[in-house]
C-alpha atoms as a PDB file:
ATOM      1  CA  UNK A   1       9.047 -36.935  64.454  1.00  0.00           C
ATOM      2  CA  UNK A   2       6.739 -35.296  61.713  1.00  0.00           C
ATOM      3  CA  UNK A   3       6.759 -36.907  58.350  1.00  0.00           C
ATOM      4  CA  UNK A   4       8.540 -33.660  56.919  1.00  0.00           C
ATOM      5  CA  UNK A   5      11.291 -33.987  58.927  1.00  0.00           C
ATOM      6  CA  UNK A   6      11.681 -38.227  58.179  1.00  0.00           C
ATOM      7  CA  UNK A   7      11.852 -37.881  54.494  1.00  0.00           C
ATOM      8  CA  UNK A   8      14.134 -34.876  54.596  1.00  0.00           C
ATOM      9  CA  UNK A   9      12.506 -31.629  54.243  1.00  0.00           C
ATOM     10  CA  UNK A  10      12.487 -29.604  56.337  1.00  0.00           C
ATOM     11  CA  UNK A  11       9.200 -27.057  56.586  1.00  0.00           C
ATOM     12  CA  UNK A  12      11.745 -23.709  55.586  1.00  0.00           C
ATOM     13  CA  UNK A  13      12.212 -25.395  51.964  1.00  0.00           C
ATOM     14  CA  UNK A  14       8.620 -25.357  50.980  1.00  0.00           C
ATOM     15  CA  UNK A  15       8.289 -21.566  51.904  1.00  0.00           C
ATOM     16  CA  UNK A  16      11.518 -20.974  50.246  1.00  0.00           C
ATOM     17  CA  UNK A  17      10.401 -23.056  46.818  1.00  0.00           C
ATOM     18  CA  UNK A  18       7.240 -20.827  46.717  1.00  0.00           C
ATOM     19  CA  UNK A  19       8.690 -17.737  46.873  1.00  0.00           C
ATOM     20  CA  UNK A  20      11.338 -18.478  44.178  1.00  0.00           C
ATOM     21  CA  UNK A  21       8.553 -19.769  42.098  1.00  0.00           C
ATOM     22  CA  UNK A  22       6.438 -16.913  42.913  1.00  0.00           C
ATOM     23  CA  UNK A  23       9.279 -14.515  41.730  1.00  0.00           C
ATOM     24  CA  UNK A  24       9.694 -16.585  38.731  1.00  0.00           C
ATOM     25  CA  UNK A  25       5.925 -15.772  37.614  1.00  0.00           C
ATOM     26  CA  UNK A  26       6.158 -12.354  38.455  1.00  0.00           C
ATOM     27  CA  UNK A  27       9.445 -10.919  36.971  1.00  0.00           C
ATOM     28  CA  UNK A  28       7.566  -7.688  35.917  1.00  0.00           C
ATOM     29  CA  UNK A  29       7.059  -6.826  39.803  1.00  0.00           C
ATOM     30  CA  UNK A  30       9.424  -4.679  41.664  1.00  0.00           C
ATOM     31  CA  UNK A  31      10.075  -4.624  45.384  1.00  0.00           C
ATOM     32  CA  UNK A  32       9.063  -1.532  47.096  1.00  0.00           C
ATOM     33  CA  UNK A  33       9.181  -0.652  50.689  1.00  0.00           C
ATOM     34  CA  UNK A  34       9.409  -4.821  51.299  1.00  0.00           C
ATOM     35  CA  UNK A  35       6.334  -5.276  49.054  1.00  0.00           C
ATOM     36  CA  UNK A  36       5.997  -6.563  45.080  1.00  0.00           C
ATOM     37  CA  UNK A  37       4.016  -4.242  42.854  1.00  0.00           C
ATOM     38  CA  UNK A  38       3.063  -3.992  39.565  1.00  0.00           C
ATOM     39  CA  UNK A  39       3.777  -1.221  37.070  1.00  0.00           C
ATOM     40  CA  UNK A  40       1.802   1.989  37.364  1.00  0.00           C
ATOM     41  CA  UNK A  41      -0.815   3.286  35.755  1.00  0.00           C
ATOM     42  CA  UNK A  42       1.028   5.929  34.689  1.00  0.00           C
ATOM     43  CA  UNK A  43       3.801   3.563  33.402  1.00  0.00           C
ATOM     44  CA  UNK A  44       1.121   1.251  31.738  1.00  0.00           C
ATOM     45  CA  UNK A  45      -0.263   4.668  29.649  1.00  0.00           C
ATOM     46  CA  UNK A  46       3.282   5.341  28.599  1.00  0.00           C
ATOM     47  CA  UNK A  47       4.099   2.223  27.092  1.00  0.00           C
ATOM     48  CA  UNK A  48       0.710   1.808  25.267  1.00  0.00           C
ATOM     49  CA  UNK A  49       1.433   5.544  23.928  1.00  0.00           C
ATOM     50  CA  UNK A  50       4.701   4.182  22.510  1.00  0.00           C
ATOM     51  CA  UNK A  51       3.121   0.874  21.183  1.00  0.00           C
ATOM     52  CA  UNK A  52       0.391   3.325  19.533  1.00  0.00           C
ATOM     53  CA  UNK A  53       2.906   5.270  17.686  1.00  0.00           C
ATOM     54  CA  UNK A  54       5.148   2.419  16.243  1.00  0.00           C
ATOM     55  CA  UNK A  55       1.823   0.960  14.911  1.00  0.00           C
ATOM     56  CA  UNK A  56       0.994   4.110  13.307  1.00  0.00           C
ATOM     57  CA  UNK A  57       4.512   4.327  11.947  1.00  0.00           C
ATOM     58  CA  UNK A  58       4.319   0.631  10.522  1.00  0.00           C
ATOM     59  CA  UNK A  59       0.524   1.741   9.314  1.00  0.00           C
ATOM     60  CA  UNK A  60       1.409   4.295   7.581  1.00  0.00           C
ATOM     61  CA  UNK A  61       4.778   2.988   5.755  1.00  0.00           C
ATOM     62  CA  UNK A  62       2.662  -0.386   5.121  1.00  0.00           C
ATOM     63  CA  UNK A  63       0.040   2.014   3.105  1.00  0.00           C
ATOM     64  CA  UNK A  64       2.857   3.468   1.108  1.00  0.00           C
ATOM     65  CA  UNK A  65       3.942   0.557   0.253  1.00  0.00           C
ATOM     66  CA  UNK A  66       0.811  -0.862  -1.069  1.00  0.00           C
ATOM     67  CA  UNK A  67      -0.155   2.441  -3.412  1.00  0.00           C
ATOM     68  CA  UNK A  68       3.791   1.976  -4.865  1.00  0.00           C
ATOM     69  CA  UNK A  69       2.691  -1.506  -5.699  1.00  0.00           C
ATOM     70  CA  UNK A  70      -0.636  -0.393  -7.260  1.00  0.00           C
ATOM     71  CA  UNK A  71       0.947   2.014  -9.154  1.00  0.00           C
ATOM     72  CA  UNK A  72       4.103  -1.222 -10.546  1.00  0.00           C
ATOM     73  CA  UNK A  73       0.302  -2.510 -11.486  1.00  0.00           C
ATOM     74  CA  UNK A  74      -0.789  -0.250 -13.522  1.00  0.00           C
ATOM     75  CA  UNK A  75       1.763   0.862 -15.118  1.00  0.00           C
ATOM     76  CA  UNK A  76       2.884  -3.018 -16.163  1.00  0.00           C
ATOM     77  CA  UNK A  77      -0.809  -3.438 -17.552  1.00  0.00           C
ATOM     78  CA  UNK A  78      -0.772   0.127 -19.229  1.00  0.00           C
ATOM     79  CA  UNK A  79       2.610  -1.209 -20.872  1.00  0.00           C
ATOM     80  CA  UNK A  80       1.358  -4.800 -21.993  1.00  0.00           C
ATOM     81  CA  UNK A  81      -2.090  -3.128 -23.386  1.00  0.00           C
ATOM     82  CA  UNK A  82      -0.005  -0.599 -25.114  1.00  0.00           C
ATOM     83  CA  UNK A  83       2.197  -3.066 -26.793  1.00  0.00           C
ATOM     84  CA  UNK A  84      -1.244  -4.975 -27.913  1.00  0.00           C
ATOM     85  CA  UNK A  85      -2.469  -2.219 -29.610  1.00  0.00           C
ATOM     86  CA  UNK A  86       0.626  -1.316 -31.021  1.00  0.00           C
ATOM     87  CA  UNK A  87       0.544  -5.298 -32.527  1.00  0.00           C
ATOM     88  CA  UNK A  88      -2.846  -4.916 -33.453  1.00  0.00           C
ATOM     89  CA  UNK A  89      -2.270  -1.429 -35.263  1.00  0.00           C
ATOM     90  CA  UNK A  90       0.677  -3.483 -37.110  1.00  0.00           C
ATOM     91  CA  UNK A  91      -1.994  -6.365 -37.956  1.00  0.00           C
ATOM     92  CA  UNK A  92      -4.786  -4.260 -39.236  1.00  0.00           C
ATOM     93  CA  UNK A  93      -3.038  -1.413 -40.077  1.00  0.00           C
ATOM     94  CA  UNK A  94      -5.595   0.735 -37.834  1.00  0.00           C
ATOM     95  CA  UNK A  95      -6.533   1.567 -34.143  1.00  0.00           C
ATOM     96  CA  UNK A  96      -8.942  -0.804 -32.419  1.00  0.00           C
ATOM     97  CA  UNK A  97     -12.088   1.584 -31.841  1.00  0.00           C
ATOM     98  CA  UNK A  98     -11.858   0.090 -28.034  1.00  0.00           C
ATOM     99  CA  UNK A  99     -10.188  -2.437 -25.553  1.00  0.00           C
ATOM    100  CA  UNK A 100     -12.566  -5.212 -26.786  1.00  0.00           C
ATOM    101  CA  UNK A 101     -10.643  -4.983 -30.326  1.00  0.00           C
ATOM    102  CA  UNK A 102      -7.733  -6.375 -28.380  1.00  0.00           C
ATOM    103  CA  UNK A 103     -10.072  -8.601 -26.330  1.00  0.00           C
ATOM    104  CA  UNK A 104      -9.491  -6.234 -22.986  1.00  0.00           C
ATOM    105  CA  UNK A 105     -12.446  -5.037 -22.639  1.00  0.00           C
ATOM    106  CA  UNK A 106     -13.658  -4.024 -19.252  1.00  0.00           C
ATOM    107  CA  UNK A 107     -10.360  -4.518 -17.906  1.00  0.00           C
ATOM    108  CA  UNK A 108      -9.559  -2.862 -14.649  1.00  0.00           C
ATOM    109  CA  UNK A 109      -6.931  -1.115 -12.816  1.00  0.00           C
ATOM    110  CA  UNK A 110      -5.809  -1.983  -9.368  1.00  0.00           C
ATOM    111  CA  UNK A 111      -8.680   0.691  -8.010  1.00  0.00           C
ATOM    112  CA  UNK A 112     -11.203  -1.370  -9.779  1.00  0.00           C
ATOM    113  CA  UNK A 113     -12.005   0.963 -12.273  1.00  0.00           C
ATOM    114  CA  UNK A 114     -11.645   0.802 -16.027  1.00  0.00           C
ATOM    115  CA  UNK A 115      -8.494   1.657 -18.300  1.00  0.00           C
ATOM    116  CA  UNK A 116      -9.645   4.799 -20.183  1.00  0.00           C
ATOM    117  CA  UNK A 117      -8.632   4.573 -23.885  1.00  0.00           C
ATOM    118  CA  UNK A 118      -9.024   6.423 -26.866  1.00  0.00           C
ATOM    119  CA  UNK A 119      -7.347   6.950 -30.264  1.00  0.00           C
ATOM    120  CA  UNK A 120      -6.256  10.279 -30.590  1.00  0.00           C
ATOM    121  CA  UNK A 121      -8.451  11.581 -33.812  1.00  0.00           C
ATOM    122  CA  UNK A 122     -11.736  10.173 -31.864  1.00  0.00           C
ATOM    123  CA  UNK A 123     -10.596  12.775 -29.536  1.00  0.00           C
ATOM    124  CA  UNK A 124     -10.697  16.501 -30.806  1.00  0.00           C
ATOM    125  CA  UNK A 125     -11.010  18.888 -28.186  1.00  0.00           C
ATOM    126  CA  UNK A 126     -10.522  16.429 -26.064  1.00  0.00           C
ATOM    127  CA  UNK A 127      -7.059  15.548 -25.818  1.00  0.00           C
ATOM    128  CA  UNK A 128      -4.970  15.280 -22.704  1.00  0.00           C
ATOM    129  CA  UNK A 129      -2.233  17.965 -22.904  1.00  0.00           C
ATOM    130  CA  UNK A 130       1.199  18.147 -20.938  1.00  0.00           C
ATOM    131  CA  UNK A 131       2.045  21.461 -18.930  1.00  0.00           C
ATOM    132  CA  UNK A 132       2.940  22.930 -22.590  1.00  0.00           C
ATOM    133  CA  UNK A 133      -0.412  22.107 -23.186  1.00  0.00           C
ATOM    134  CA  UNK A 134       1.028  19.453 -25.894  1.00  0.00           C
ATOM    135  CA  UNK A 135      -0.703  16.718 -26.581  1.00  0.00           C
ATOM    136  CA  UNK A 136       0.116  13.766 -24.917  1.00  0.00           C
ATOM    137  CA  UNK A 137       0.346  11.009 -27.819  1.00  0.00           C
ATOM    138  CA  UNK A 138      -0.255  11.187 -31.331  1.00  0.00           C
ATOM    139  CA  UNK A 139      -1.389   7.949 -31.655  1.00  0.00           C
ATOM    140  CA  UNK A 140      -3.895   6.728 -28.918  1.00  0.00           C
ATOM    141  CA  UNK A 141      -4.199   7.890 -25.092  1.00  0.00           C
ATOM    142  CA  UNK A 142      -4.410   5.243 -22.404  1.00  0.00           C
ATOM    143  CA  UNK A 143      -4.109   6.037 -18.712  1.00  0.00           C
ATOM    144  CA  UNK A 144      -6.041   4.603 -15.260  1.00  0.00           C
ATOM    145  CA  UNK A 145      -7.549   7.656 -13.650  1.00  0.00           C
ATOM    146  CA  UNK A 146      -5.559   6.753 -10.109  1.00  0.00           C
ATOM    147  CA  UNK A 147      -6.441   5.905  -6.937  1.00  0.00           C
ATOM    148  CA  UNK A 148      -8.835   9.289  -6.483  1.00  0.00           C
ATOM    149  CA  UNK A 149     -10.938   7.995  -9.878  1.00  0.00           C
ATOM    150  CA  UNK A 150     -10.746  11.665 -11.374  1.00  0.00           C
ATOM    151  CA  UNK A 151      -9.036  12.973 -14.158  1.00  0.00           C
ATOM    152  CA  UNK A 152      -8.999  15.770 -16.648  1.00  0.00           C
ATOM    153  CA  UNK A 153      -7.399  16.835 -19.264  1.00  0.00           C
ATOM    154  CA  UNK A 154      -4.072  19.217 -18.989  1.00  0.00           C
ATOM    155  CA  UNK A 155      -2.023  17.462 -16.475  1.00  0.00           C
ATOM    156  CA  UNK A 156      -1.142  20.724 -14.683  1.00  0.00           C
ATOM    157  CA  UNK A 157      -4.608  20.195 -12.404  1.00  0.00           C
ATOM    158  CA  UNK A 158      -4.549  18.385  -9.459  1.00  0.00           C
ATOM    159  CA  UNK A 159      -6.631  15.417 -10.408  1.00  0.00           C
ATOM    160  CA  UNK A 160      -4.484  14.164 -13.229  1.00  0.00           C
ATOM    161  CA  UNK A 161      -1.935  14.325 -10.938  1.00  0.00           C
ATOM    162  CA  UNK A 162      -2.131  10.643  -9.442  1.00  0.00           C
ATOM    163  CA  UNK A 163      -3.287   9.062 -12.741  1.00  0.00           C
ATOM    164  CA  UNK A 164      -1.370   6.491 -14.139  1.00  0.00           C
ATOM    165  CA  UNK A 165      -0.826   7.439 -17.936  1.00  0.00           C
ATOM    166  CA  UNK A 166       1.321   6.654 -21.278  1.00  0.00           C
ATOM    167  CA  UNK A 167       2.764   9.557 -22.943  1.00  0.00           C
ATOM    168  CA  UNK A 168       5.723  10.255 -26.176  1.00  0.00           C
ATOM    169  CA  UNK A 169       3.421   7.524 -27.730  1.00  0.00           C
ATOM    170  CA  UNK A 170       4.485   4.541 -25.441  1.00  0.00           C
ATOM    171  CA  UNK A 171       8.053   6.341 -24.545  1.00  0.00           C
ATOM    172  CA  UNK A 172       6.389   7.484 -21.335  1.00  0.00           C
ATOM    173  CA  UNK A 173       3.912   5.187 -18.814  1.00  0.00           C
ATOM    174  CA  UNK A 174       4.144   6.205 -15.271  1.00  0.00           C
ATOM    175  CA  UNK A 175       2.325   9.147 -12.650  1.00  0.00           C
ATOM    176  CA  UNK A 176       0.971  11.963 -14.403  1.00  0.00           C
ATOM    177  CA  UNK A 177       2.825  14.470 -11.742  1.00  0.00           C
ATOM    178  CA  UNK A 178       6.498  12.873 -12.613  1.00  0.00           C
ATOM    179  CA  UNK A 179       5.672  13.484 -16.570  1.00  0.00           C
END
């Protein structure tokens, strides 16, 4: 008597152990003709084309959401440094002549470049204007030039478009194309 066959197995258990173990590792095969087999190559492509495009989709909404949350930025720290100029005005009774008069100097915007500001009668001829070609403030522009880091002055071109910017004299702070 074999050993097998003393301690109660019998030699058609092993083989049938190894194949339920074997299908348990390889639940992604298929039987064909009698045989396993993989996916295709065909079927492999497929699913990495749909994998591509949800990762593009998530990309993309995931870059939207970050330029949304640059623009909250700015237009939070265009509000606070509005509102310290507006106390300093009230302190000294005049403009500061730049950021560093409300100790700001050099601050930057979420693109990493500077907040452009300027009191109004420093600015002749240079002025930013609304589509009316009205001035923007009376008092003191402020603005970030946006992600592109161009500006100019009417807000009907292009490049003022995705600038950050306060307008009405602080009644206004968000994109230059919503204004």
């Amino acid at each position: 008597m074999s050993s097998n066959a003393r301690c109660g197995n019998r030699p058609g258990r092993a083989k049938q152990r190894v194949r339920q173990e074997r299908r348990r590792w390889t639940s992604c095969a298929r039987v064909r003709g009698g045989r396993e087999t993989g996916f295709t190559i065909v079927e492999l492509l497929g699913i990495l084309t749909v994998v591509g495009i949800l990762t593009a989709i998530g990309v993309t909404s995931t870059r939207g959401a970050l330029d949304r949350g640059r623009n909250a930025q700015a237009i939070a720290e265009i509000m606070s440094l509005g509102l310290q100029i507006q106390e300093y005005r009230a302190t000294y009774d005049s403009l500061p002549a730049s950021l560093a008069g409300i100790n700001r100097a050099g601050t930057k915007d979420p693109w990493g470049r500077a907040y452009v500001y300027g009191r109004t009668a420093d600015l002749v001829g240079k002025v930013r204007k609304d589509r009316f070609l009205n001035p923007l403030n009376s008092d003191f522009d402020l603005y970030s030039k946006g992600p592109d880091g161009e500006s100019v002055g009417p807000l009907t071109d292009s490049r003022s478009f995705d600038d950050i910017l306060r307008a009405n004299d602080g009644g206004y702070v968000g994109l230059g194309a919503e204004y």
